[in-house]
PDB file of N, CA and C in Angstrom:
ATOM      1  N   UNK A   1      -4.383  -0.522 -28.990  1.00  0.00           N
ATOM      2  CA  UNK A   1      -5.417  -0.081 -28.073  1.00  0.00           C
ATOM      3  C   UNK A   1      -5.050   1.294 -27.535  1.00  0.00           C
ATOM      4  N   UNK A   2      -6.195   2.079 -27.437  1.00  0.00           N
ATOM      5  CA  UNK A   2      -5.798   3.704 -26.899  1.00  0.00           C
ATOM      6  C   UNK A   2      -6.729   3.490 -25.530  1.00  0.00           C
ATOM      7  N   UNK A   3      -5.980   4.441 -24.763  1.00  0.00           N
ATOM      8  CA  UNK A   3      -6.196   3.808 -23.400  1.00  0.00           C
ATOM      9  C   UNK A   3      -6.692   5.444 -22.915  1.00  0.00           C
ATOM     10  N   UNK A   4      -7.657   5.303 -23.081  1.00  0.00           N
ATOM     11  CA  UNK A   4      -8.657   6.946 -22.153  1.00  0.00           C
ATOM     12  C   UNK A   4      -8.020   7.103 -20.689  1.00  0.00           C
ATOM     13  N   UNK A   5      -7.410   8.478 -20.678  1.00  0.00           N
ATOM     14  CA  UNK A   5      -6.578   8.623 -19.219  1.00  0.00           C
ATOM     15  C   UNK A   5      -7.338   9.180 -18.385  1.00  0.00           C
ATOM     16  N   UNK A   6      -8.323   9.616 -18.742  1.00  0.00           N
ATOM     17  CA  UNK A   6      -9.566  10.127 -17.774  1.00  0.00           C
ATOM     18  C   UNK A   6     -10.253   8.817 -16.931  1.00  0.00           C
ATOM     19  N   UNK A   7     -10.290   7.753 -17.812  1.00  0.00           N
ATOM     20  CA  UNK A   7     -11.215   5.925 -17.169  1.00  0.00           C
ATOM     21  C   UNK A   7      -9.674   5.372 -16.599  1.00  0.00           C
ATOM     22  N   UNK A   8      -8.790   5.818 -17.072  1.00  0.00           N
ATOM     23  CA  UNK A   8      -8.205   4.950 -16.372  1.00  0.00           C
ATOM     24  C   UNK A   8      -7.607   4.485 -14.823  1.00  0.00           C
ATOM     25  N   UNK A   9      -7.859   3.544 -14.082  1.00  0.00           N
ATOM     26  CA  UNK A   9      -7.806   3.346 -12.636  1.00  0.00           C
ATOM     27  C   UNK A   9      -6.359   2.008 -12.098  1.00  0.00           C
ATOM     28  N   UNK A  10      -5.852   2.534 -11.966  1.00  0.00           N
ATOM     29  CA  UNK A  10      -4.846   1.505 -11.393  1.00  0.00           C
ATOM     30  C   UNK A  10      -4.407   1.631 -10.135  1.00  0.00           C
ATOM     31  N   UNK A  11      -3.990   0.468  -9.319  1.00  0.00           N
ATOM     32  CA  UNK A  11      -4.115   0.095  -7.822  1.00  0.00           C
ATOM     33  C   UNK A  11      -2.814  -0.517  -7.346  1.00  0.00           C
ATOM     34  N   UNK A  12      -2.182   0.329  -6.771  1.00  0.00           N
ATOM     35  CA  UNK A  12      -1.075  -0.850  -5.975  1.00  0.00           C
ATOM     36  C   UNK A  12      -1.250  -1.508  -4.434  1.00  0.00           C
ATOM     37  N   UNK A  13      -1.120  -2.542  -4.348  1.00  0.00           N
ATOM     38  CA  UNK A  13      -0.914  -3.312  -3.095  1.00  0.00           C
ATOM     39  C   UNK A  13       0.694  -3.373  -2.939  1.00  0.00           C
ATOM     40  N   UNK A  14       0.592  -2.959  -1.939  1.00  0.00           N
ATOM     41  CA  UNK A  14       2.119  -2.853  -1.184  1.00  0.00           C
ATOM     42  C   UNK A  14       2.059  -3.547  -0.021  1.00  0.00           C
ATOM     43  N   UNK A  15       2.859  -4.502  -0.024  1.00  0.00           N
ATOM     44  CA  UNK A  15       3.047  -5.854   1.263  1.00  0.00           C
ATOM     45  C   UNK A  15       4.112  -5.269   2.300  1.00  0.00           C
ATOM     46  N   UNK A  16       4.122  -5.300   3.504  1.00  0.00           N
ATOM     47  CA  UNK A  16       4.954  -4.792   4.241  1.00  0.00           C
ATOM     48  C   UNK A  16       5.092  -5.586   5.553  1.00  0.00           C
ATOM     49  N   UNK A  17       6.362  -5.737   5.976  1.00  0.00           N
ATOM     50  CA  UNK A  17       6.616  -6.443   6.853  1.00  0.00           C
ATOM     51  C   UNK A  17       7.671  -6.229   7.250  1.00  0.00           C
ATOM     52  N   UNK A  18       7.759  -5.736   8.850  1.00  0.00           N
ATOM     53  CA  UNK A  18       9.716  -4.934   9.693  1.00  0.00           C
ATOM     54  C   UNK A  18       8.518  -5.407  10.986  1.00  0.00           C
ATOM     55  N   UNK A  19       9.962  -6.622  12.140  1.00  0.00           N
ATOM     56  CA  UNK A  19       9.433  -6.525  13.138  1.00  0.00           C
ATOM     57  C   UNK A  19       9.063  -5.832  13.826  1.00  0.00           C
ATOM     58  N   UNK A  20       9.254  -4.560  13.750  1.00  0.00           N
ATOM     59  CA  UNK A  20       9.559  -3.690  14.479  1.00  0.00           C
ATOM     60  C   UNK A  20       8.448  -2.950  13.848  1.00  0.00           C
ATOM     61  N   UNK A  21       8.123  -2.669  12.854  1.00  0.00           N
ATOM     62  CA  UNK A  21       7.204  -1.572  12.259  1.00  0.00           C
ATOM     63  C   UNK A  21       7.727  -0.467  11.502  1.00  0.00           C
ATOM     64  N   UNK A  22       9.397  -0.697  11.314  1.00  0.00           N
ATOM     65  CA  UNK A  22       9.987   0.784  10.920  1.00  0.00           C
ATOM     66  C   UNK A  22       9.951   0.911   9.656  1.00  0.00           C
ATOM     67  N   UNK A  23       9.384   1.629   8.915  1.00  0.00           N
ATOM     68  CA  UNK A  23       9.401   1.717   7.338  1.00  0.00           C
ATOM     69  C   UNK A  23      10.999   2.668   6.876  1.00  0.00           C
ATOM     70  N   UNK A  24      11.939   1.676   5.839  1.00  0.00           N
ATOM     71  CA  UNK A  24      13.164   2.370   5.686  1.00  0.00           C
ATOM     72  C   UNK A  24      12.761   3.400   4.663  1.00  0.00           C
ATOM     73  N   UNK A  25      13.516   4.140   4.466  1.00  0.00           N
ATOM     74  CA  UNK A  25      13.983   5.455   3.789  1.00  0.00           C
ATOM     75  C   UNK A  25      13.480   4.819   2.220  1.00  0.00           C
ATOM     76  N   UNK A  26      13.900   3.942   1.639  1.00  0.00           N
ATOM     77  CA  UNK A  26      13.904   3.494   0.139  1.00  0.00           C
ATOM     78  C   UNK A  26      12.117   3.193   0.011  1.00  0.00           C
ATOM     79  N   UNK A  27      11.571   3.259   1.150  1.00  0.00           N
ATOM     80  CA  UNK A  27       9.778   3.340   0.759  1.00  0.00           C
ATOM     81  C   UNK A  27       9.235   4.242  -0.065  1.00  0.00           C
ATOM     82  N   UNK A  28       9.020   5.139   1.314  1.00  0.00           N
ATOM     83  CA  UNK A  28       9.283   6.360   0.499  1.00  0.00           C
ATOM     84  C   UNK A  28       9.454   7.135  -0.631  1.00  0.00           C
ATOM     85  N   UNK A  29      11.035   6.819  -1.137  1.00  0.00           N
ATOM     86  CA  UNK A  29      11.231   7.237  -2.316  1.00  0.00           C
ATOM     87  C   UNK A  29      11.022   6.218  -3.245  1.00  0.00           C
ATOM     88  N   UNK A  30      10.916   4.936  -2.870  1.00  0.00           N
ATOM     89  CA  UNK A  30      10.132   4.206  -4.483  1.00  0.00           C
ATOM     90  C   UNK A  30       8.862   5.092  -4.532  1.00  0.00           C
ATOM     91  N   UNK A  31       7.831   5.229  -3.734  1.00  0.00           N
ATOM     92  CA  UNK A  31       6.727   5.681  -3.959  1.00  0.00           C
ATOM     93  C   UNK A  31       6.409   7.468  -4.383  1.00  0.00           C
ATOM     94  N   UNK A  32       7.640   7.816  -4.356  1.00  0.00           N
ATOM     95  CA  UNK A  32       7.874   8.937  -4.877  1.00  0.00           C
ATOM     96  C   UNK A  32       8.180   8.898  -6.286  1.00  0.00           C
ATOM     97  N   UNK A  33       8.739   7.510  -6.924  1.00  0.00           N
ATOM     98  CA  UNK A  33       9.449   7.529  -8.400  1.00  0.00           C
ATOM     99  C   UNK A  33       7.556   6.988  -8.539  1.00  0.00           C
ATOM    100  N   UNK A  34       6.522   6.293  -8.075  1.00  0.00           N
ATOM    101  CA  UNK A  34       5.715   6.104  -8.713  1.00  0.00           C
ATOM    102  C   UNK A  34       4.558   6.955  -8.874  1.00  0.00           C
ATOM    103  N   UNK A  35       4.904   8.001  -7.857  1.00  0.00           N
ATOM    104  CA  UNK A  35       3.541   9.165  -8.162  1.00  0.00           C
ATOM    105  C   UNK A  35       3.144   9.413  -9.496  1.00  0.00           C
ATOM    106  N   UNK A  36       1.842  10.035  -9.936  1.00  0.00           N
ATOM    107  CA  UNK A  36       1.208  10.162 -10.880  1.00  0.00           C
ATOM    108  C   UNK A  36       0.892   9.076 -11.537  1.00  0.00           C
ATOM    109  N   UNK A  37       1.157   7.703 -11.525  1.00  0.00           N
ATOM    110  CA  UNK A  37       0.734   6.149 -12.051  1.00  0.00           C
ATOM    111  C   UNK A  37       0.052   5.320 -11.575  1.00  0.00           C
ATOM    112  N   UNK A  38      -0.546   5.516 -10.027  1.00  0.00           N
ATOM    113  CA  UNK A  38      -1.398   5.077  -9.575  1.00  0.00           C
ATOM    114  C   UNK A  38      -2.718   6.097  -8.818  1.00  0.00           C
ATOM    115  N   UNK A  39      -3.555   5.483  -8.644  1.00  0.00           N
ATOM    116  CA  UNK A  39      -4.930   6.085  -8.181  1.00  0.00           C
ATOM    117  C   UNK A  39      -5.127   6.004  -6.726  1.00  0.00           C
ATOM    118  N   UNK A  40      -4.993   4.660  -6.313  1.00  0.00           N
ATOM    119  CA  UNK A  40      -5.171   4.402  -5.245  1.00  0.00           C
ATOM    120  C   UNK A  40      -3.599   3.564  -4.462  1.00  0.00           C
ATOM    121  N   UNK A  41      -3.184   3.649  -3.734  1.00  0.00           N
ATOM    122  CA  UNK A  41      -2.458   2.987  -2.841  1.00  0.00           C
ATOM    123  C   UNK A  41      -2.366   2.232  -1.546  1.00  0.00           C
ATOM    124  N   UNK A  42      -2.323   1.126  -1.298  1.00  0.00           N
ATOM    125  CA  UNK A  42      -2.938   0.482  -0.166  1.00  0.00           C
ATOM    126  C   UNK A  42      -1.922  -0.111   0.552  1.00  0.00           C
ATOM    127  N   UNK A  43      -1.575   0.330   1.339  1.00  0.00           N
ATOM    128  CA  UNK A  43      -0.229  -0.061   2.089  1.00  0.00           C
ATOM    129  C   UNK A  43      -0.636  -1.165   2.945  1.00  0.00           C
ATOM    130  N   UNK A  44      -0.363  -2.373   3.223  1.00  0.00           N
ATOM    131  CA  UNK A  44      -0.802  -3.989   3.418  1.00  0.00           C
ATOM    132  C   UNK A  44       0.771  -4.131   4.788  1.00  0.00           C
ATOM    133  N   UNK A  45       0.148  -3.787   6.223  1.00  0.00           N
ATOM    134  CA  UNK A  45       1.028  -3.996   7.105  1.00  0.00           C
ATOM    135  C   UNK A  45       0.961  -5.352   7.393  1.00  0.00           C
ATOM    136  N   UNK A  46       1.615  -6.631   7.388  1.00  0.00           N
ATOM    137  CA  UNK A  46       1.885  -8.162   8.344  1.00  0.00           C
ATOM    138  C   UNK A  46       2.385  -7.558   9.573  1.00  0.00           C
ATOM    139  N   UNK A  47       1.264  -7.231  10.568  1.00  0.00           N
ATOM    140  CA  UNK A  47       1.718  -7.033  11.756  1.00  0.00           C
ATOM    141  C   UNK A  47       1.848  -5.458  11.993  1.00  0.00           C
ATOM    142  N   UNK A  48       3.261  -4.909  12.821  1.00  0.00           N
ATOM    143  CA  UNK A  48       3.263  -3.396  13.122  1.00  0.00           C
ATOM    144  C   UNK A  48       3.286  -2.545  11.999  1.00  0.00           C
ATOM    145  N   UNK A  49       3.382  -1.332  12.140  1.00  0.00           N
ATOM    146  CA  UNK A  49       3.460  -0.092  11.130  1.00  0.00           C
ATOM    147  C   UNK A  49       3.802   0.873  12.410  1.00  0.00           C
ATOM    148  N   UNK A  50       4.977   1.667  12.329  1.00  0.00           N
ATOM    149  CA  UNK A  50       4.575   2.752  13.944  1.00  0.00           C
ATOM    150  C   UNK A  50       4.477   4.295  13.743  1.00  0.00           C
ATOM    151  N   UNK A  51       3.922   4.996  14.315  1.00  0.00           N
ATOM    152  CA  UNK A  51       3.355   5.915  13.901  1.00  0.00           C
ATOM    153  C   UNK A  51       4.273   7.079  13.037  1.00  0.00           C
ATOM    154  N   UNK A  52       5.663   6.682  13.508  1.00  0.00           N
ATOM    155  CA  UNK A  52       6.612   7.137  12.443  1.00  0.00           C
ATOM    156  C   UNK A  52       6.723   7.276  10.871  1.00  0.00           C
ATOM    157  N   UNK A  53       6.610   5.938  10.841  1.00  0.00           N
ATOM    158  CA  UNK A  53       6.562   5.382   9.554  1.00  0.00           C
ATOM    159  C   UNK A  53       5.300   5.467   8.730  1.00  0.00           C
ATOM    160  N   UNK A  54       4.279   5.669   9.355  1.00  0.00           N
ATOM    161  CA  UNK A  54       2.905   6.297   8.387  1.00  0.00           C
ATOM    162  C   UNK A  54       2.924   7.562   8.529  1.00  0.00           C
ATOM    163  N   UNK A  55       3.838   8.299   9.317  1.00  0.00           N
ATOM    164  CA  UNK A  55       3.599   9.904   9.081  1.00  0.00           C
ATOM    165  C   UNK A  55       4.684   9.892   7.634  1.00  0.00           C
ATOM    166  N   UNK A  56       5.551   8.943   7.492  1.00  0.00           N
ATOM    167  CA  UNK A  56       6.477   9.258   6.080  1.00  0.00           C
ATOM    168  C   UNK A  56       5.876   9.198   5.081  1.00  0.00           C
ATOM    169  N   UNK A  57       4.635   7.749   4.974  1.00  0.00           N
ATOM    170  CA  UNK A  57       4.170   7.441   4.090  1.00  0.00           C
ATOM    171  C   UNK A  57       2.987   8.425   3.566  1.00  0.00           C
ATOM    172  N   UNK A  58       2.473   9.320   4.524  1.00  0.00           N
ATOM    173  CA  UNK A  58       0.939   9.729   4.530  1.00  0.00           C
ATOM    174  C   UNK A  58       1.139  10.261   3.247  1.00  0.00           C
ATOM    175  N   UNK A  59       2.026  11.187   2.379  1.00  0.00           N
ATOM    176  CA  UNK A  59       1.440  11.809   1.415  1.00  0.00           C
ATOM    177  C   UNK A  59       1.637  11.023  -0.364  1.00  0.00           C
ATOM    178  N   UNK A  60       1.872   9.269  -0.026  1.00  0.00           N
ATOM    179  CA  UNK A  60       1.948   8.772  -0.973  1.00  0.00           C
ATOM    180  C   UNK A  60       0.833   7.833  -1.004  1.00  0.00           C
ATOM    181  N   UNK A  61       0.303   7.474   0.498  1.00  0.00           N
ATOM    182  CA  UNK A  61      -0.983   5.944   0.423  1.00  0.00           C
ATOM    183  C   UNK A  61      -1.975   6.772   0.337  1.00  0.00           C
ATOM    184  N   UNK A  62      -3.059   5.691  -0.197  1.00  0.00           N
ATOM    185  CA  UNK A  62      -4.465   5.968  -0.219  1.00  0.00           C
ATOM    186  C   UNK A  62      -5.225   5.432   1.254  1.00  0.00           C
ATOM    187  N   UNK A  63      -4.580   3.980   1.344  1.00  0.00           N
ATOM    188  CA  UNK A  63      -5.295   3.641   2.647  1.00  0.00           C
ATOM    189  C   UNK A  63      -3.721   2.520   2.851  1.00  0.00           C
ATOM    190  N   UNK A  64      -4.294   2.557   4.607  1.00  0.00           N
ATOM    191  CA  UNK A  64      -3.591   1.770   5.493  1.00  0.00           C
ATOM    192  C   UNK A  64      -3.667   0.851   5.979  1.00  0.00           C
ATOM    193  N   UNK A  65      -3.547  -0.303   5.883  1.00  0.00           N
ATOM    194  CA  UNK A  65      -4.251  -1.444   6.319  1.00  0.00           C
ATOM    195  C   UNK A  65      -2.891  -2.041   7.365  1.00  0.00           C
ATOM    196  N   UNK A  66      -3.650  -2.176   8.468  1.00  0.00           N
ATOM    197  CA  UNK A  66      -2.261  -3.226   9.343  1.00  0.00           C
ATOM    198  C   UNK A  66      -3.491  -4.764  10.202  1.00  0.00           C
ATOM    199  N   UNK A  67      -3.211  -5.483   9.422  1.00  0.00           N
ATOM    200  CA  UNK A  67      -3.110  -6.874   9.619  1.00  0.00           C
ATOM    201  C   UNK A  67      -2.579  -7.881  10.749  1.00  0.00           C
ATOM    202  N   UNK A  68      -2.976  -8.780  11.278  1.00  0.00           N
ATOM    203  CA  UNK A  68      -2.086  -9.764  12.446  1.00  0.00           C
ATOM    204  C   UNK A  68      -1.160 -10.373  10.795  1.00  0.00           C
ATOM    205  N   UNK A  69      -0.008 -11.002  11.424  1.00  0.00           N
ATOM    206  CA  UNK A  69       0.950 -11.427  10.680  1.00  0.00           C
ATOM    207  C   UNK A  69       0.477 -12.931  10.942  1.00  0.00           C
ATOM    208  N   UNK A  70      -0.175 -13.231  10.122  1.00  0.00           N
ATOM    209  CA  UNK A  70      -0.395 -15.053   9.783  1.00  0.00           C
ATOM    210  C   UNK A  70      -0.782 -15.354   8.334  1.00  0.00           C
ATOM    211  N   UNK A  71      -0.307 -16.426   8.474  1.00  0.00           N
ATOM    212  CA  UNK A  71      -0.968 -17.051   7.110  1.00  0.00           C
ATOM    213  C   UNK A  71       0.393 -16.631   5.805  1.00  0.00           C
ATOM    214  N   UNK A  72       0.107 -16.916   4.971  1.00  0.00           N
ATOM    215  CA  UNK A  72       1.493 -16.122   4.037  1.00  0.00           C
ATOM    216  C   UNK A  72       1.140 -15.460   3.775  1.00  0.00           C
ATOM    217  N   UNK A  73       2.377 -14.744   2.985  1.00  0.00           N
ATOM    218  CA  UNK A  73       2.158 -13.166   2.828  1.00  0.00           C
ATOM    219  C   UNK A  73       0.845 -12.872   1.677  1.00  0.00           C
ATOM    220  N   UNK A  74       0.432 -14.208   0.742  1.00  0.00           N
ATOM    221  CA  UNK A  74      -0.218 -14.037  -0.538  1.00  0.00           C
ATOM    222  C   UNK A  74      -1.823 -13.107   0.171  1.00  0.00           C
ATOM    223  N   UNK A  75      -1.881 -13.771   1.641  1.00  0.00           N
ATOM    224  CA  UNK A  75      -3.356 -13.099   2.355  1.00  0.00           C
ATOM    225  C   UNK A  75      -3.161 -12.117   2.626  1.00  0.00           C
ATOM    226  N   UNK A  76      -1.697 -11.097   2.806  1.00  0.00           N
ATOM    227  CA  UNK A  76      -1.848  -9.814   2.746  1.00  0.00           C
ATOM    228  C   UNK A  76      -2.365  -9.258   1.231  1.00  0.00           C
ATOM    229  N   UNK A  77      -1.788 -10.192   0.271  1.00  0.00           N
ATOM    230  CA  UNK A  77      -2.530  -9.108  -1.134  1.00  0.00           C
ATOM    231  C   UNK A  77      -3.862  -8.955  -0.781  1.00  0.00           C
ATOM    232  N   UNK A  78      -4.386 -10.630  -0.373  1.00  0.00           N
ATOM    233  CA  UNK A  78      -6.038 -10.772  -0.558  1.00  0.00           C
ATOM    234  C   UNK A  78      -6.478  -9.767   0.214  1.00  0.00           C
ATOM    235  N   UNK A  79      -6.334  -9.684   1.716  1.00  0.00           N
ATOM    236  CA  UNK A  79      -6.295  -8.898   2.157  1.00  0.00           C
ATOM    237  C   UNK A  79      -6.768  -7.066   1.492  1.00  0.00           C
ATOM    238  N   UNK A  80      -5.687  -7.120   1.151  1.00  0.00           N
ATOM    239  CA  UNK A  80      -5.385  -5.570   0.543  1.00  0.00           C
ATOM    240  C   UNK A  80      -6.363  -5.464  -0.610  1.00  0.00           C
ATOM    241  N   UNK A  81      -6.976  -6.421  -1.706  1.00  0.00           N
ATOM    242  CA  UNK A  81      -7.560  -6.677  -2.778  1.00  0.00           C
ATOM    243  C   UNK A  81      -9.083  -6.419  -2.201  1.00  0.00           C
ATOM    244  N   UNK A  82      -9.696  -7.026  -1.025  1.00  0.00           N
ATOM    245  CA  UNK A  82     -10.370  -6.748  -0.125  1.00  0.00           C
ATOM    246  C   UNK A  82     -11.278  -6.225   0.141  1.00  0.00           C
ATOM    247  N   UNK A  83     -10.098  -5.150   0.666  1.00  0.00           N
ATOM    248  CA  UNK A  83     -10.058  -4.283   1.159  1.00  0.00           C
ATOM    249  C   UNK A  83     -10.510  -3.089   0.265  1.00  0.00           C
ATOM    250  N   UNK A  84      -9.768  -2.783  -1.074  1.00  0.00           N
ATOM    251  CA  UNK A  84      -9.792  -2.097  -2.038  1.00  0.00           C
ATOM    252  C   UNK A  84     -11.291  -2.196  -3.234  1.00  0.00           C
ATOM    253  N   UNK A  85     -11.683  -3.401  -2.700  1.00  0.00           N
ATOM    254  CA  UNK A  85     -12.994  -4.015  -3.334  1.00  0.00           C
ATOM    255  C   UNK A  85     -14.508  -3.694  -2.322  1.00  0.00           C
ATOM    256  N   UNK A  86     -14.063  -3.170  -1.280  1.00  0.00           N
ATOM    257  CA  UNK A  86     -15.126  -2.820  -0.624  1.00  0.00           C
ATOM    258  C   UNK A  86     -15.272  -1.549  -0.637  1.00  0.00           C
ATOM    259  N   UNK A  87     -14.416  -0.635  -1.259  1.00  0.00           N
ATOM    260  CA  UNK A  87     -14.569   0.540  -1.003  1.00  0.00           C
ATOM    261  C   UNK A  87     -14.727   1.210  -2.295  1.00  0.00           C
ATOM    262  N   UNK A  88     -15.243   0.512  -3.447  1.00  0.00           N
ATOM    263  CA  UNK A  88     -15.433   0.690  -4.791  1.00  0.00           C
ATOM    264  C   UNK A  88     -16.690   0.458  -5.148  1.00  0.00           C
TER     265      UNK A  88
END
């Protein structure tokens, strides 16, 4: 199969969860080793995110989603899936 790079659209959901809200250093740079492979990025907070930690992230997400922390984590994908489905 040849895969047209112009149609092609791929999506990450990224689950996140620090009591505190602090996004570590290794975020970041995973999402730095994945630039150019995704389209959209949807960062899926359980609970805080603090304004720190989305100024690190801003030039890798597409969107931000912060969530109450219930339910398991599988309703942050849904969540994030959603989320990403309403805006398509």
């Amino acid at each position: 199969m040849i895969l047209n790079k112009d149609k092609l659209k791929r999506a990450i959901i990224f689950l996140f969860y620090d009591k505190d809200g602090i996004v570590d250093d290794y975020i970041p740079t995973l999402f730095q080793g994945l630039k150019g492979f995704y389209d959209k990025l949807c960062f899926v907070a359980n609970g805080k995110l603090s304004e720190e930690g989305e100024e690190k992230l801003k030039d890798y997400v597409t969107d931000f989603l912060v969530r109450e922390n219930k339910g398991f984590d599988v309703w942050g994908y849904k969540a994030g899936l959603e989320f990403l489905a309403g805006k398509n």
